[in-house]
C-alpha atoms as a PDB file:
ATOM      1  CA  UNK A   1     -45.176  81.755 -39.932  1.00  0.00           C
ATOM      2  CA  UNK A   2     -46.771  78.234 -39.197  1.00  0.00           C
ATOM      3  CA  UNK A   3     -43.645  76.988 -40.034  1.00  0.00           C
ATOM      4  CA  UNK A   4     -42.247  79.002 -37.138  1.00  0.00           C
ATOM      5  CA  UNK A   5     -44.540  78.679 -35.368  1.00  0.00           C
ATOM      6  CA  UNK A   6     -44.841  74.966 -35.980  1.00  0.00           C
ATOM      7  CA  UNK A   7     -41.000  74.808 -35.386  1.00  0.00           C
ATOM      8  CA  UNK A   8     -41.026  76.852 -32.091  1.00  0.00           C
ATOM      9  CA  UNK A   9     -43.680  74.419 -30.954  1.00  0.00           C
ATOM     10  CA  UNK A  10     -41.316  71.588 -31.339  1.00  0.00           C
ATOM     11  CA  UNK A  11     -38.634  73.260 -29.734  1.00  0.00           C
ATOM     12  CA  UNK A  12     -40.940  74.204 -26.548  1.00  0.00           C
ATOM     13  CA  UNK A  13     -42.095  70.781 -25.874  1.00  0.00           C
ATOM     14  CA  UNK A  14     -38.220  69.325 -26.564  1.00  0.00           C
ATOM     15  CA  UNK A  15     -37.256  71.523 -23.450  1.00  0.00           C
ATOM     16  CA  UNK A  16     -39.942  70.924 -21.640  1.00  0.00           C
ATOM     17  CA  UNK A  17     -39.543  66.863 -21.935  1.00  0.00           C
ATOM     18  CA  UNK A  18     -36.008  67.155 -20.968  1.00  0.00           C
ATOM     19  CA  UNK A  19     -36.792  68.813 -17.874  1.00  0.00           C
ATOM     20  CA  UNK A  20     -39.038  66.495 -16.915  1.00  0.00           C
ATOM     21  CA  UNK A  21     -36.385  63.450 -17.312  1.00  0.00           C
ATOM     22  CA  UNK A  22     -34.234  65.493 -15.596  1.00  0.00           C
ATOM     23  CA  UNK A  23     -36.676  65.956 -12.447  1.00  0.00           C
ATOM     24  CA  UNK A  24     -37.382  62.509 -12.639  1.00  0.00           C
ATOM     25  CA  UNK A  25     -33.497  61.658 -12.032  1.00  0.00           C
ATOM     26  CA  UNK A  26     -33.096  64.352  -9.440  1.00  0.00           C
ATOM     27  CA  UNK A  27     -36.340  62.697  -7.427  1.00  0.00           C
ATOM     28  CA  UNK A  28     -35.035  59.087  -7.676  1.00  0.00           C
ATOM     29  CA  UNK A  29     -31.838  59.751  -6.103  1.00  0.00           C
ATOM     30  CA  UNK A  30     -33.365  62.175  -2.993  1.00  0.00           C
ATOM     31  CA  UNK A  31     -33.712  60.236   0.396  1.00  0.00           C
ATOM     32  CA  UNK A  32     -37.504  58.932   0.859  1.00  0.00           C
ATOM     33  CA  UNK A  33     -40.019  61.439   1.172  1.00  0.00           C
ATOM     34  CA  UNK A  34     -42.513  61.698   4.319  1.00  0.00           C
ATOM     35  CA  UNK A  35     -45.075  59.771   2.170  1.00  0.00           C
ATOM     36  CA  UNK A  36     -43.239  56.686   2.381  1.00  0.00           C
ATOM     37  CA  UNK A  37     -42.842  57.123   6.321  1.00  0.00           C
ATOM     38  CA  UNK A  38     -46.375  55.358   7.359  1.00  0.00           C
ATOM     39  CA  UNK A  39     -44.673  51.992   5.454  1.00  0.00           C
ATOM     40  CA  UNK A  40     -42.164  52.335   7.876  1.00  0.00           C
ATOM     41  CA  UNK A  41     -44.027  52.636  10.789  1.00  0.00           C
ATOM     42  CA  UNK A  42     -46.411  50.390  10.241  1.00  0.00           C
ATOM     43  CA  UNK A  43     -43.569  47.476   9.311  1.00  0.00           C
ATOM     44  CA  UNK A  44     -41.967  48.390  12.446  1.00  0.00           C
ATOM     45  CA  UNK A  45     -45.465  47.974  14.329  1.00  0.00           C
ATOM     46  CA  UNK A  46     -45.543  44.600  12.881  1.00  0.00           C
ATOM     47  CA  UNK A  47     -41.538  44.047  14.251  1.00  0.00           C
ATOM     48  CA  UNK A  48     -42.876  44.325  18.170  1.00  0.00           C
ATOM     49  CA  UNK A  49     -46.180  42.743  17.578  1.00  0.00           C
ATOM     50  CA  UNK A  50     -44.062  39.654  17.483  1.00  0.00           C
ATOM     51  CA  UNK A  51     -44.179  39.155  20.479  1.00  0.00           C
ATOM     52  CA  UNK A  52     -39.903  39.221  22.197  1.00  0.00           C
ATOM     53  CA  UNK A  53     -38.257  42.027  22.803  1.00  0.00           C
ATOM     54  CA  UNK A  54     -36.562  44.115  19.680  1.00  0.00           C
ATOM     55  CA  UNK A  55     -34.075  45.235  21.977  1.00  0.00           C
ATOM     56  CA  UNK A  56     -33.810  41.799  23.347  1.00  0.00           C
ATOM     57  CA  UNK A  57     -33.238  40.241  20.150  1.00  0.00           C
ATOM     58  CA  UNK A  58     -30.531  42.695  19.137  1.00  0.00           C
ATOM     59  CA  UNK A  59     -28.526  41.637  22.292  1.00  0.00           C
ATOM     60  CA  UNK A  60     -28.660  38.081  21.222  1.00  0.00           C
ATOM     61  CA  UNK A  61     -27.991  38.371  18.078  1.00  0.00           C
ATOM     62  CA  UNK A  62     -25.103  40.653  18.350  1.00  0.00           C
ATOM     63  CA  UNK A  63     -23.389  37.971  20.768  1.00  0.00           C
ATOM     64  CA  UNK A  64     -21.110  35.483  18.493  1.00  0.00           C
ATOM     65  CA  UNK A  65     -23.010  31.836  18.415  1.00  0.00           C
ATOM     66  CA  UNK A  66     -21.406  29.724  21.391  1.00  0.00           C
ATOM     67  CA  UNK A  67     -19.954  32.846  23.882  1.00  0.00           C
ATOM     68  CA  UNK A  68     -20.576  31.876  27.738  1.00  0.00           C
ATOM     69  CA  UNK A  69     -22.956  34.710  29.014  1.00  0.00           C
ATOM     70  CA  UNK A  70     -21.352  35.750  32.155  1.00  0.00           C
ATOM     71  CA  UNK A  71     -22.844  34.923  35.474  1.00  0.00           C
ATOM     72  CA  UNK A  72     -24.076  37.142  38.147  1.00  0.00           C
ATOM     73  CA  UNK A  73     -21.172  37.495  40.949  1.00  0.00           C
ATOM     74  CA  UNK A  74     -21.306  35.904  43.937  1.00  0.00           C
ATOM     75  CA  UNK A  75     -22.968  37.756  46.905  1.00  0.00           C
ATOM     76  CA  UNK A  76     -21.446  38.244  50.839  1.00  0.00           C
ATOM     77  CA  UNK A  77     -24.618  36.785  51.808  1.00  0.00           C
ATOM     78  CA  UNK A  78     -25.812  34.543  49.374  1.00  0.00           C
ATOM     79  CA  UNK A  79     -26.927  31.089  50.343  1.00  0.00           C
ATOM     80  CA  UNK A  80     -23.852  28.764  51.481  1.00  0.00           C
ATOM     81  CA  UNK A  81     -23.623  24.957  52.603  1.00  0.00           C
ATOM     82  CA  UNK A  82     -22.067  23.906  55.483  1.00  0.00           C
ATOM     83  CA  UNK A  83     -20.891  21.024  56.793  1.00  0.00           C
ATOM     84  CA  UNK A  84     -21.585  20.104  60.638  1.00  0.00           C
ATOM     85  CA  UNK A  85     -20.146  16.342  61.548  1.00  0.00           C
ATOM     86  CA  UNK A  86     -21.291  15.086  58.337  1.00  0.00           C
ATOM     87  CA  UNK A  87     -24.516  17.047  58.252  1.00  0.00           C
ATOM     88  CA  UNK A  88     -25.443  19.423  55.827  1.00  0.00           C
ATOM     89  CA  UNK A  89     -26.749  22.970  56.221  1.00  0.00           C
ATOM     90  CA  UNK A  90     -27.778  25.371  53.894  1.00  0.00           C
ATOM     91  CA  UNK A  91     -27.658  28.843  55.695  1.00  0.00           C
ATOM     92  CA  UNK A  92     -25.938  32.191  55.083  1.00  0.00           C
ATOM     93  CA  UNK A  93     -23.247  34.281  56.503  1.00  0.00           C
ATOM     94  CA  UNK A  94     -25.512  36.705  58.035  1.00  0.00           C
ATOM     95  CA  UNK A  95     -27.495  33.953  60.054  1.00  0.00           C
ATOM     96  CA  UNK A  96     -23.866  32.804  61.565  1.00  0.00           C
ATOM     97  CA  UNK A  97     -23.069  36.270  62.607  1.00  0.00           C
ATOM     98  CA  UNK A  98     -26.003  37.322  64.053  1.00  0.00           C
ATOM     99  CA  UNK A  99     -24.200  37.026  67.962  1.00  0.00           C
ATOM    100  CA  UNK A 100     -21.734  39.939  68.122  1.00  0.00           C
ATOM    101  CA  UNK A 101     -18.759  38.561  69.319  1.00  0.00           C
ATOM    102  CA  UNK A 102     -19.438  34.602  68.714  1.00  0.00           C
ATOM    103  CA  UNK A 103     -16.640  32.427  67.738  1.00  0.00           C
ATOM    104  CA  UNK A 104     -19.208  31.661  64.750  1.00  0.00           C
ATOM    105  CA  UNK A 105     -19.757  35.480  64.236  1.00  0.00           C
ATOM    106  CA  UNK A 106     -15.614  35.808  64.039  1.00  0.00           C
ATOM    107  CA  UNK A 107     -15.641  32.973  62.049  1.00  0.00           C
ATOM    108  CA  UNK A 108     -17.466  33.837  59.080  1.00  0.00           C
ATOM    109  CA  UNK A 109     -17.420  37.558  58.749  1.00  0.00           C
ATOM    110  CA  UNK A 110     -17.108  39.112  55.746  1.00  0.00           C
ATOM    111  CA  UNK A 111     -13.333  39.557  55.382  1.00  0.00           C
ATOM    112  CA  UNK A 112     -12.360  37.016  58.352  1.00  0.00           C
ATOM    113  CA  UNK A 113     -10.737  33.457  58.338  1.00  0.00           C
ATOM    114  CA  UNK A 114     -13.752  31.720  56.157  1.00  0.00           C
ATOM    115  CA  UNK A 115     -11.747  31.037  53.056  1.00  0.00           C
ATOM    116  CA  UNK A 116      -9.481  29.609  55.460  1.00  0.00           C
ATOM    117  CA  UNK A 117     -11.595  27.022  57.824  1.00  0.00           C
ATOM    118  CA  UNK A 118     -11.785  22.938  56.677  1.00  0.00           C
ATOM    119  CA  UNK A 119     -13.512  22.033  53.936  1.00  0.00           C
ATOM    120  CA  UNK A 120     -15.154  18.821  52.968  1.00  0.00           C
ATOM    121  CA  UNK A 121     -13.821  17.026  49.982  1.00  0.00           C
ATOM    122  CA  UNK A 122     -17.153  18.641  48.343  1.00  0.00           C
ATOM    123  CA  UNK A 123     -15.656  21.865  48.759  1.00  0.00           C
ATOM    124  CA  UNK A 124     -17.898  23.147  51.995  1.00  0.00           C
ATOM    125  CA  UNK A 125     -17.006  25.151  54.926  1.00  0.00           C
ATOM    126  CA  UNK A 126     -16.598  22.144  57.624  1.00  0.00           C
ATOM    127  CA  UNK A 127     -16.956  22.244  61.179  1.00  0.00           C
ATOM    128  CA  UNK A 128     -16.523  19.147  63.587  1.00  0.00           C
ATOM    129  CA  UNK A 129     -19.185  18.705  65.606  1.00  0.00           C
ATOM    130  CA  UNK A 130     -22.491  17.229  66.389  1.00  0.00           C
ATOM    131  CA  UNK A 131     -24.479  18.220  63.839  1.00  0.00           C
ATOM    132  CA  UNK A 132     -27.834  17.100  65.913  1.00  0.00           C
ATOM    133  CA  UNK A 133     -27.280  19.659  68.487  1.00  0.00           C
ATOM    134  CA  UNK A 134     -26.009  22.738  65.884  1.00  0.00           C
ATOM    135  CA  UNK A 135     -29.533  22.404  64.146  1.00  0.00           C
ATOM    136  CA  UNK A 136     -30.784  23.577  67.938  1.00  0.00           C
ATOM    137  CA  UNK A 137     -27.900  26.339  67.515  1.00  0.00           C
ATOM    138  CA  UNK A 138     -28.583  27.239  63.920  1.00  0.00           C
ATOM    139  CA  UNK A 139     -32.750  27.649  64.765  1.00  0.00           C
ATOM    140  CA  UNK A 140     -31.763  29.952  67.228  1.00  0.00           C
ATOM    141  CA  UNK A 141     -29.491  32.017  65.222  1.00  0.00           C
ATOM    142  CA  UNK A 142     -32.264  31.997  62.413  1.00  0.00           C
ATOM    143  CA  UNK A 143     -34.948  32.983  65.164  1.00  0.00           C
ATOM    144  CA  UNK A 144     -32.850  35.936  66.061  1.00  0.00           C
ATOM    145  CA  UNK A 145     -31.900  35.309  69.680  1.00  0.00           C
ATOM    146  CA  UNK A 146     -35.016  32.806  70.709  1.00  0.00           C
ATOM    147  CA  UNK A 147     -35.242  29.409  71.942  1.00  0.00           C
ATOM    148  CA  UNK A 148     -38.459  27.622  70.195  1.00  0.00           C
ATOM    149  CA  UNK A 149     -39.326  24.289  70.638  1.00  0.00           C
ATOM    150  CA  UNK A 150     -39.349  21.346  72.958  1.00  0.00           C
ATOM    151  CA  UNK A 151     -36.015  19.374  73.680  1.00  0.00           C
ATOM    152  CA  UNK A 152     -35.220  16.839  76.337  1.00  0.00           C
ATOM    153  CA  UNK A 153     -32.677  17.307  78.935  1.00  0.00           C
ATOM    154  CA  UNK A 154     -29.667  15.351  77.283  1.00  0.00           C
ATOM    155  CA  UNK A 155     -30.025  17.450  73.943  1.00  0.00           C
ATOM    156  CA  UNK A 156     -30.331  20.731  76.148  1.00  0.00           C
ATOM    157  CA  UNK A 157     -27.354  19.834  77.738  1.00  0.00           C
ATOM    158  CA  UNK A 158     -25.711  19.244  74.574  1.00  0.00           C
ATOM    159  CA  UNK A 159     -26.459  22.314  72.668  1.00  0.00           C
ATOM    160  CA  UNK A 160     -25.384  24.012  75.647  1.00  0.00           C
ATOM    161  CA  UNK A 161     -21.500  22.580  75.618  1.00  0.00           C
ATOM    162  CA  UNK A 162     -21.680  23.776  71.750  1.00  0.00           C
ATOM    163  CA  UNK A 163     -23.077  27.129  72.688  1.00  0.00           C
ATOM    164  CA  UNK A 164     -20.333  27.622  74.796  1.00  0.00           C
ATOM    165  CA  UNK A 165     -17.797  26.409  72.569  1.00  0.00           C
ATOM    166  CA  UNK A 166     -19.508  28.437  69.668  1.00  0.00           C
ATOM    167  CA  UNK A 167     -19.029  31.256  71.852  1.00  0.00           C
ATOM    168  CA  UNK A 168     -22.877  32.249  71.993  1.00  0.00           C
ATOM    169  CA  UNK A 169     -23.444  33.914  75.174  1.00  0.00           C
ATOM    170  CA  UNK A 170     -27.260  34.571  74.810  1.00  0.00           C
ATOM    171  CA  UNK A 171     -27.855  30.727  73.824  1.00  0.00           C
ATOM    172  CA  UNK A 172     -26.315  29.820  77.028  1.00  0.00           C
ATOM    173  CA  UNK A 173     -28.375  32.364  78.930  1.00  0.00           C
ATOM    174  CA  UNK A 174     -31.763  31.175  77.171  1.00  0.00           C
ATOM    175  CA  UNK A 175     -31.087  27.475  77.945  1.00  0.00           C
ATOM    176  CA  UNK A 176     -30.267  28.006  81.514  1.00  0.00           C
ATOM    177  CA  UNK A 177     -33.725  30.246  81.734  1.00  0.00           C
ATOM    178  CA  UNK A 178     -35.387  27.364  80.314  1.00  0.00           C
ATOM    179  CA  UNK A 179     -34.032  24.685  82.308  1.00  0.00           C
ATOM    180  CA  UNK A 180     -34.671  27.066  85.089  1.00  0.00           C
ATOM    181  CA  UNK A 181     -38.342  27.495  83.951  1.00  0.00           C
ATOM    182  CA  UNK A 182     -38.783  23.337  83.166  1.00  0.00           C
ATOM    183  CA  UNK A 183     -38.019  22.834  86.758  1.00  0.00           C
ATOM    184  CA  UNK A 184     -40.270  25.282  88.704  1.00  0.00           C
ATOM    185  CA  UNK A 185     -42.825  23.540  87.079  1.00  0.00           C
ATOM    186  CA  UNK A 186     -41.998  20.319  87.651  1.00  0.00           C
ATOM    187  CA  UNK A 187     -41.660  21.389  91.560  1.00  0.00           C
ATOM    188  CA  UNK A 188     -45.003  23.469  90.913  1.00  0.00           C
ATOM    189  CA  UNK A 189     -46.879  20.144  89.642  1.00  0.00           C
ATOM    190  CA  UNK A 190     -45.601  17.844  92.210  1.00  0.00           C
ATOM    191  CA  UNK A 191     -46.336  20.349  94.723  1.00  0.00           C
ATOM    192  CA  UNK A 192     -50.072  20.505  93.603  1.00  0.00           C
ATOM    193  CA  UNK A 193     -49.947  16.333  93.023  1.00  0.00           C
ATOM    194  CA  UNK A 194     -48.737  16.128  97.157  1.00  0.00           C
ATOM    195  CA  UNK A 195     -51.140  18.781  98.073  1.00  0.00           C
ATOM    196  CA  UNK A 196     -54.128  17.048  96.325  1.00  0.00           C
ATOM    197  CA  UNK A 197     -53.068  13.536  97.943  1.00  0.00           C
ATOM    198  CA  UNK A 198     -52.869  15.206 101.299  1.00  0.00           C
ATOM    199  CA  UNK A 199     -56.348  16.640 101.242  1.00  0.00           C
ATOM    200  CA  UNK A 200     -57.541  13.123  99.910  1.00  0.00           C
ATOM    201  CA  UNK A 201     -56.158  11.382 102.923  1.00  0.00           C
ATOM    202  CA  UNK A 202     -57.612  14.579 104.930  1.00  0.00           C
ATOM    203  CA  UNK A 203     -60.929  13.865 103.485  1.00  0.00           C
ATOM    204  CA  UNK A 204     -60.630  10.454 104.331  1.00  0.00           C
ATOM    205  CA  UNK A 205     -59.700  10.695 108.191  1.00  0.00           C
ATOM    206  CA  UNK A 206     -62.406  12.968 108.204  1.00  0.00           C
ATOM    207  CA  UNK A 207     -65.137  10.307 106.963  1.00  0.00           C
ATOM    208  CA  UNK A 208     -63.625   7.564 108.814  1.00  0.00           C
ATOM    209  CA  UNK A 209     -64.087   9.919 111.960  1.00  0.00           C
ATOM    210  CA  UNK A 210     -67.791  10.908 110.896  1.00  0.00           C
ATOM    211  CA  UNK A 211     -68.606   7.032 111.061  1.00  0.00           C
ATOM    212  CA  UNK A 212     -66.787   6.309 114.017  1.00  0.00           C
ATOM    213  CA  UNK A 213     -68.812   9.202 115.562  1.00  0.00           C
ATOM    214  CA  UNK A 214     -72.122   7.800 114.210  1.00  0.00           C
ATOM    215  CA  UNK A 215     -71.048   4.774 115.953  1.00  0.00           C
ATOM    216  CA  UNK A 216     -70.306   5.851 118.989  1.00  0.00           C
ATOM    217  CA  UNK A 217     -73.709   7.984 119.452  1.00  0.00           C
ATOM    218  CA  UNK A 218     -75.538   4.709 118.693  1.00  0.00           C
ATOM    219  CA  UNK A 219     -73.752   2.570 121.556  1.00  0.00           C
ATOM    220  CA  UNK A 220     -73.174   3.416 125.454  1.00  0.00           C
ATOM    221  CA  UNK A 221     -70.165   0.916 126.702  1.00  0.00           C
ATOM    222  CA  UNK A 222     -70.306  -0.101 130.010  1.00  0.00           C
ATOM    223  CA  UNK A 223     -67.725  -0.777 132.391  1.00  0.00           C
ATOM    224  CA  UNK A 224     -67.369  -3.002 135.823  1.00  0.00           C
ATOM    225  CA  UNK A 225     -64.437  -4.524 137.461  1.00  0.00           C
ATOM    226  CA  UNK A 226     -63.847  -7.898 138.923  1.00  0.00           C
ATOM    227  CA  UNK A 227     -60.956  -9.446 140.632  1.00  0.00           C
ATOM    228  CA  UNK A 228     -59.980 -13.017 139.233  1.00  0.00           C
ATOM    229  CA  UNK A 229     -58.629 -15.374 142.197  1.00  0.00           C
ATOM    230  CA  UNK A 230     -57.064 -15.953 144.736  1.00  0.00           C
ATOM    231  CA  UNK A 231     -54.143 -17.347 142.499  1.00  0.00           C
ATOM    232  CA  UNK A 232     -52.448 -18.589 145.203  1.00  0.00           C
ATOM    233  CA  UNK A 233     -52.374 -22.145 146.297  1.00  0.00           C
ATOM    234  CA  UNK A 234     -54.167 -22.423 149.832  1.00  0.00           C
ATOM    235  CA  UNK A 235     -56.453 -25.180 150.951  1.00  0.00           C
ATOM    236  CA  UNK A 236     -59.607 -22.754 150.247  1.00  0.00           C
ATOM    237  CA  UNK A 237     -58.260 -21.137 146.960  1.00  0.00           C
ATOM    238  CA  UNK A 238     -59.529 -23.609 144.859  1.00  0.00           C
ATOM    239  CA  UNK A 239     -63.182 -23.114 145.780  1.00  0.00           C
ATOM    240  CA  UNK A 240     -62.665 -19.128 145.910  1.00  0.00           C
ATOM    241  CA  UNK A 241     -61.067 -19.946 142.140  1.00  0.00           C
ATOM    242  CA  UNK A 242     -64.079 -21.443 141.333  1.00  0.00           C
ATOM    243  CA  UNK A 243     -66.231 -18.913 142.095  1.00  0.00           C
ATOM    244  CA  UNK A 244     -64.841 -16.342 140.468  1.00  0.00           C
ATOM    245  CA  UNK A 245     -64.337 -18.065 137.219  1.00  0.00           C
ATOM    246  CA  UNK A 246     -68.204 -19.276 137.340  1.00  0.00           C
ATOM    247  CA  UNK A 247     -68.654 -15.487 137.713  1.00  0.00           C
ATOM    248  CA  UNK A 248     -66.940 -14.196 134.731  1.00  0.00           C
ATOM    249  CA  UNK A 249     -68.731 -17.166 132.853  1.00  0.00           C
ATOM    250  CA  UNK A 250     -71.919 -15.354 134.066  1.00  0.00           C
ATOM    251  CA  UNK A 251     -70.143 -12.114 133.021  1.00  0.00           C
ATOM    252  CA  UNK A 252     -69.541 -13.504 129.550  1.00  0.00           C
ATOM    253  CA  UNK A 253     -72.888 -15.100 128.716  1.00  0.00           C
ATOM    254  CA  UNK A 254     -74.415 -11.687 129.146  1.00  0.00           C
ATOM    255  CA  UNK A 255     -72.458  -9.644 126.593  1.00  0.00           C
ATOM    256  CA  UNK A 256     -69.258  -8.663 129.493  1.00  0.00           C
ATOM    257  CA  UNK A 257     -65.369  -9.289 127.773  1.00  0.00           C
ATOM    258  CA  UNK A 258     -62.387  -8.714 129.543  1.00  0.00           C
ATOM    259  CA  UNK A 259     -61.105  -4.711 128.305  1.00  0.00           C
ATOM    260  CA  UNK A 260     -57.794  -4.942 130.617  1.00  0.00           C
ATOM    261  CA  UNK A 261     -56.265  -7.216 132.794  1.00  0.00           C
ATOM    262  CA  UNK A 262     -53.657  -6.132 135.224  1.00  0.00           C
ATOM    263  CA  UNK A 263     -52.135  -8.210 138.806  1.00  0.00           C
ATOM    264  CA  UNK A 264     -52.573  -6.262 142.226  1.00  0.00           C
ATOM    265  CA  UNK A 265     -49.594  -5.389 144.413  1.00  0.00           C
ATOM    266  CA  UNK A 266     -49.078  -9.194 146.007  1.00  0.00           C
ATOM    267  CA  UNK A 267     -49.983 -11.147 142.844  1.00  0.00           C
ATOM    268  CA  UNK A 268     -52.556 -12.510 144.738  1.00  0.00           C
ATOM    269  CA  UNK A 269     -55.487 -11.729 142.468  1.00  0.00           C
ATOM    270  CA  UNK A 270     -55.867 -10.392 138.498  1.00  0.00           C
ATOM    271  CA  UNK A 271     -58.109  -6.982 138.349  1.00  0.00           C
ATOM    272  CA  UNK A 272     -60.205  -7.234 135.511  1.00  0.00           C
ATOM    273  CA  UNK A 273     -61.797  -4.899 133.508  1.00  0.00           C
ATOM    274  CA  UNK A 274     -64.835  -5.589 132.020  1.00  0.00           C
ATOM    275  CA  UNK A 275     -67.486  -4.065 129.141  1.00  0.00           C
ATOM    276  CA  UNK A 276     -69.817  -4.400 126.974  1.00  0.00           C
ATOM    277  CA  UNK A 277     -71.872  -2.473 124.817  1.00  0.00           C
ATOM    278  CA  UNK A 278     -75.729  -1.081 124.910  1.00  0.00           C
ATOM    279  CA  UNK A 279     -77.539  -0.380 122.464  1.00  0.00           C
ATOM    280  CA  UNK A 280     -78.715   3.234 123.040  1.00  0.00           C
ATOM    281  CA  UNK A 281     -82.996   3.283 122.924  1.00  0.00           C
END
């Protein structure tokens, strides 16, 4: 019986070990259980803790070593350079267009004759003239319509004959209206310059008057005539000469001039007119 027993004892725990090596195969060929899945978590934690993209680094990594990464296509309005009588301009298509109707706005349309207008020998869109005067033109295209800054005559005139030759109606218009504006106010400040010297000389007259005035109220003049002669040669003119000129000595010493002096009808005598000046008080 203990034999048996002993026996069946054996046999149990026989079966019992080969079931559990059997269980133990099963387990190690099963895909990882959820315990192992914090591991991964935390290890991929650690991946994007490092600081570039995962995603990022994939991309890279997946291109072969040496490829050309493809650049970003070129815009209808990116940034262009231009060539203006040997100046350069960096500006874009839009700017150029921004005149409806413009020669420049036909020029360089999208879908117009760009590609097919000079070129430098560096490759950019060329255009033969001054380039002084187009940076006037290209401000005002930038500026949307409006004439900013000051420019003398000559280079007015000159961005005009390009703004007409460009085509650009409302340049033309703003640069008359400012040449227009320039010279009202140069006829506005010499106007105020010939009104201010006309007041001076005004003011002037006026105080010259005043003192003549004052001088006039301080001193009566007196008047008295005399006749000079006879100036005719008769045996008693001589004496009657005489005479008169000891007079008009006499005259003279006490303060008299001669004023006027005027012959009568015959020439036979000179009428003087004499005065002299009292001192009023």
């Amino acid at each position: 019986m203990h034999g048996a027993s002993h026996g069946g004892h054996q046999q149990w725990s026989a079966d019992v070990l080969m079931e559990g090596l059997a269980a133990a195969r099963s387990s190690s060929e099963q895909p990882p259980t959820a315990a192992a899945e914090p591991r991964d978590r935390s290890s991929r934690k650690r991946s994007h803790a490092g600081g570039a993209s995962t995603s990022s680094d994939k991309r890279h990594a997946a291109a072969p070593a040496g490829a050309d990464v493809p650049a970003r296509a070129a815009g209808a309005d990116d940034p262009f350079e231009l060539n203006v009588g040997g100046r350069v301009f960096t500006t874009r298509r839009s700017t150029l267009t921004m005149e409806d109707g413009s020669m420049l706005a036909n020029l360089f349309a999208e879908g117009s004759a760009f590609d097919e207008i000079d070129r430098d020998p560096n490759g950019r869109a060329f255009l033969d003239r001054d380039g002084d005067s187009f940076a006037v033109v290209l401000d005002y295209l930038r500026r949307s319509g409006r004439l900013a800054g000051k420019h003398s005559a000559d280079m007015l005139s000159r961005v005009r004959e390009d703004a007409e030759y460009f085509g650009l109606a409302g340049l033309v218009t703003a640069i008359d209206a400012h040449v227009e504006a320039v010279e009202a106010e140069r006829v506005r400040v010499e106007e105020a310059a010939d009104a201010k010297r006309l007041a001076e000389t005004v003011s002037a007259e006026e105080r010259q008057g005043a003192r003549e005035a004052q001088l006039r109220q301080a001193k009566i003049i007196e008047y008295q005539h005399m006749l000079y002669g006879p100036l005719s040669d008769t045996p008693d003119s001589a004496a009657k000469q005489q005479e008169t000129q000891d007079l008009l000595n006499d005259y003279a010493r006490a303060g008299w001039r001669v004023e006027k002096m005027a012959s009568d009808a015959d020439g036979t005598y000179l009428d003087l007119l004499l005065s002299r000046e009292l001192v009023d008080g």
